[in-house]
N, C-alpha and C. Protein backbone atom coordinates (compact mmCIF):
# COMPACT_ATOMS: atom_id res chain seq x y z
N UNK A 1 10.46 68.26 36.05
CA UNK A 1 10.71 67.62 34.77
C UNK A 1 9.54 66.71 34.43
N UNK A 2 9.02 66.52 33.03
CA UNK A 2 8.07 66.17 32.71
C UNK A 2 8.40 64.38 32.67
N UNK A 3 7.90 63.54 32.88
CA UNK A 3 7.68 62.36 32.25
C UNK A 3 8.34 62.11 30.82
N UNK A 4 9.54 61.15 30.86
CA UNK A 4 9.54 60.73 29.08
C UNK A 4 8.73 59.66 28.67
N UNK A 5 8.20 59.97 27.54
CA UNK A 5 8.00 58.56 26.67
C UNK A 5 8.50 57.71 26.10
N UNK A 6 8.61 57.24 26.34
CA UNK A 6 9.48 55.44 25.67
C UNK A 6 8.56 55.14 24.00
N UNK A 7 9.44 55.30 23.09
CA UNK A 7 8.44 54.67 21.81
C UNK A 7 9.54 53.62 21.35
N UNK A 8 8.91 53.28 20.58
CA UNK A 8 9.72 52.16 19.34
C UNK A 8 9.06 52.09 17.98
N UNK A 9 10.06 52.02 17.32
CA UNK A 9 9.14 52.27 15.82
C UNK A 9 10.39 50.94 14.77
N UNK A 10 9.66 50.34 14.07
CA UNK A 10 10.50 49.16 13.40
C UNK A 10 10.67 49.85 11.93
N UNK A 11 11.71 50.12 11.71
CA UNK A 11 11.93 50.91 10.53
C UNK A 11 12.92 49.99 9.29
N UNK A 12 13.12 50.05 8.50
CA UNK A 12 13.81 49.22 7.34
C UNK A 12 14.92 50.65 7.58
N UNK A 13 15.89 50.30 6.99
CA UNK A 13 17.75 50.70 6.75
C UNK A 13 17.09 52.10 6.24
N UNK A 14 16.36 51.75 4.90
CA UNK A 14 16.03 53.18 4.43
C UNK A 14 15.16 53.66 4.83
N UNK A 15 13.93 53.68 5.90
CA UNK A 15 13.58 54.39 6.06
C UNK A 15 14.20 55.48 7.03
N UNK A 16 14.94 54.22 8.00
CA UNK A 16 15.79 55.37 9.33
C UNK A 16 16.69 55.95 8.55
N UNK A 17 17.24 56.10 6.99
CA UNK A 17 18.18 56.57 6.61
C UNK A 17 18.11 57.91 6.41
N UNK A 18 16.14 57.79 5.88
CA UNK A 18 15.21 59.18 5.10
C UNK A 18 15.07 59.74 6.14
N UNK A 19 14.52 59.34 7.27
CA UNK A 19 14.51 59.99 8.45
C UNK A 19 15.29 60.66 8.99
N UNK A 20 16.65 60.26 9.39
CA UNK A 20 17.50 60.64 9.46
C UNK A 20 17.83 62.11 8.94
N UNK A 21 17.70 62.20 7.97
CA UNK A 21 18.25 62.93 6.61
C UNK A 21 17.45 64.15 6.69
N UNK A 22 16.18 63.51 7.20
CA UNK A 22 15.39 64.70 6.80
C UNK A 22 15.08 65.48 8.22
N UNK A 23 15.02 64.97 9.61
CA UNK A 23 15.51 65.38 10.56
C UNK A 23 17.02 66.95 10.57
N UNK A 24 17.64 66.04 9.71
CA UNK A 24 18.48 66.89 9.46
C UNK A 24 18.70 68.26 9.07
N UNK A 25 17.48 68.15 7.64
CA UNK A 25 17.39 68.70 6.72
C UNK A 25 16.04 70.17 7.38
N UNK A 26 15.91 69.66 7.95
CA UNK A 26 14.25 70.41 8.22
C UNK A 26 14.70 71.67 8.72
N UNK A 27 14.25 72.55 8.43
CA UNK A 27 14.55 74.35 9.19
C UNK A 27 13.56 74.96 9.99
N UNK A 28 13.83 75.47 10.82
CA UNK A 28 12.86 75.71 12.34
C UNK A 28 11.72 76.69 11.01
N UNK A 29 11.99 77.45 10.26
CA UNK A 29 10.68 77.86 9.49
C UNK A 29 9.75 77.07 8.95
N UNK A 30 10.47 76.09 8.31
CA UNK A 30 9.28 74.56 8.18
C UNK A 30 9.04 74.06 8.89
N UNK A 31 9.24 73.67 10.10
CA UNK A 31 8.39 73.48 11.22
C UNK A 31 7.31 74.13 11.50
N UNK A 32 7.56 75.74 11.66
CA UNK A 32 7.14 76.44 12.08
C UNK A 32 5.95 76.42 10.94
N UNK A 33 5.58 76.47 9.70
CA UNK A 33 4.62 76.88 8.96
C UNK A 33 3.64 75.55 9.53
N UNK A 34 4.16 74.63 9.67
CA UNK A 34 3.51 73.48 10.34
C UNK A 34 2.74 73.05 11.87
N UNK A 35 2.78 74.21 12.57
CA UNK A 35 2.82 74.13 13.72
C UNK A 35 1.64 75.25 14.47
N UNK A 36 1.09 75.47 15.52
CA UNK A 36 0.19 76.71 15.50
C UNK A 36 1.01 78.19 16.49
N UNK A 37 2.01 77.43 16.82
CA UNK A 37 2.95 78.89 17.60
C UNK A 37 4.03 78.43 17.86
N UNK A 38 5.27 79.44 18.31
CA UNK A 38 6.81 79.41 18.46
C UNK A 38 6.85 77.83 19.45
N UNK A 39 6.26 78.42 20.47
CA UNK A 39 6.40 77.17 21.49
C UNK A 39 6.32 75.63 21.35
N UNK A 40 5.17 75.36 20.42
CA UNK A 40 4.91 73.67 19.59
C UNK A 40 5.61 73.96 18.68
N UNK A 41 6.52 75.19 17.93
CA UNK A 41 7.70 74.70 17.24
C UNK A 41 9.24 74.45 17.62
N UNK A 42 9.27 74.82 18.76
CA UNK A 42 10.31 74.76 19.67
C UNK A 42 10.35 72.57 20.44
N UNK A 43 9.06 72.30 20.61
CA UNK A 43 8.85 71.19 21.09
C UNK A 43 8.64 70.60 19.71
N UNK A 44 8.53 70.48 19.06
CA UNK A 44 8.64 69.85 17.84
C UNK A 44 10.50 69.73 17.70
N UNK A 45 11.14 70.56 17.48
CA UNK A 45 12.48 70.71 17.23
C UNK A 45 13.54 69.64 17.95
N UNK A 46 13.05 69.90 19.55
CA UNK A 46 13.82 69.35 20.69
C UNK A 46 12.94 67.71 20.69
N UNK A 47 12.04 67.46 19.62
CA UNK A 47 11.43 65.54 19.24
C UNK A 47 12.58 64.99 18.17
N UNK A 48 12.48 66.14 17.16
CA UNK A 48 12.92 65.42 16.46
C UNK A 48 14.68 65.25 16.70
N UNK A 49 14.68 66.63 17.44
CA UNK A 49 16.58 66.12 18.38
C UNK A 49 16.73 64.61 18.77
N UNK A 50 15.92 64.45 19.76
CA UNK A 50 15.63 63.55 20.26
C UNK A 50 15.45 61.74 19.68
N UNK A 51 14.81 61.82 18.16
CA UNK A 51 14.97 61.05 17.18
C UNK A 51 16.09 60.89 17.00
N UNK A 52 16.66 61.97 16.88
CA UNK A 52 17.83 62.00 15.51
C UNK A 52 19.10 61.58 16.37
N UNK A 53 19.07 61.82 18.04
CA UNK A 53 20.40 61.28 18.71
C UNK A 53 19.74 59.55 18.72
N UNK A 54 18.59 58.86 19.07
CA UNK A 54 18.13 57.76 18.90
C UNK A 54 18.94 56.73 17.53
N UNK A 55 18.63 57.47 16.45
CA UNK A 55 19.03 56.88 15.40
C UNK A 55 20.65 56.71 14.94
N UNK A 56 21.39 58.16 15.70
CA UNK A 56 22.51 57.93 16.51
C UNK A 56 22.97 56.84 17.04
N UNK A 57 22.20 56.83 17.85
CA UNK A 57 22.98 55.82 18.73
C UNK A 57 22.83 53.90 18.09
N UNK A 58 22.20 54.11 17.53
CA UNK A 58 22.21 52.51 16.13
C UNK A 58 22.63 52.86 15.01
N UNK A 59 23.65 53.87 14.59
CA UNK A 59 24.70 53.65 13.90
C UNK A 59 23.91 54.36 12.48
N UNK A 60 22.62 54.85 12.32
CA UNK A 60 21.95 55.77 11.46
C UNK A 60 22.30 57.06 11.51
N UNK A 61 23.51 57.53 10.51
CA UNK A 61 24.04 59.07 10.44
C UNK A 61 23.17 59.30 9.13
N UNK A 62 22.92 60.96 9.05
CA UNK A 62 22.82 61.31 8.00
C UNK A 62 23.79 61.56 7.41
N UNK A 63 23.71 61.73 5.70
CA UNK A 63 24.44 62.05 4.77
C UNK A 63 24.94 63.22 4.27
């Protein structure tokens, strides 16, 4: 198992809200046009999981 990284990011209500939201919102094909192969879109996917249970867990649901 690889090493995690620990981040922190100071966000205002709305931004973790947009975030949130858009975490949500995003489809593995938009990733994917963003990305240079399946695999960095697959690890992209399982970050922003990873965000999105974060923002979870301080009470930031999407809508």
């Amino acid at each position: 198992m690889k090493t995690p990284v620990l981040i922190t990011a100071d966000l205002t209500q709305e931004n973790a809200q947009a975030l949130a939201q858009f975490i949500k919102t995003i489809s593995h094909d938009a990733i994917r046009q963003c990305v240079a192969d399946d695999a960095q879109t697959f690890l992209v996917r399982d970050a922003l999981d990873s965000l999105r249970e974060a923002l979870d867990v301080v009470g930031i649901d999407p809508q």
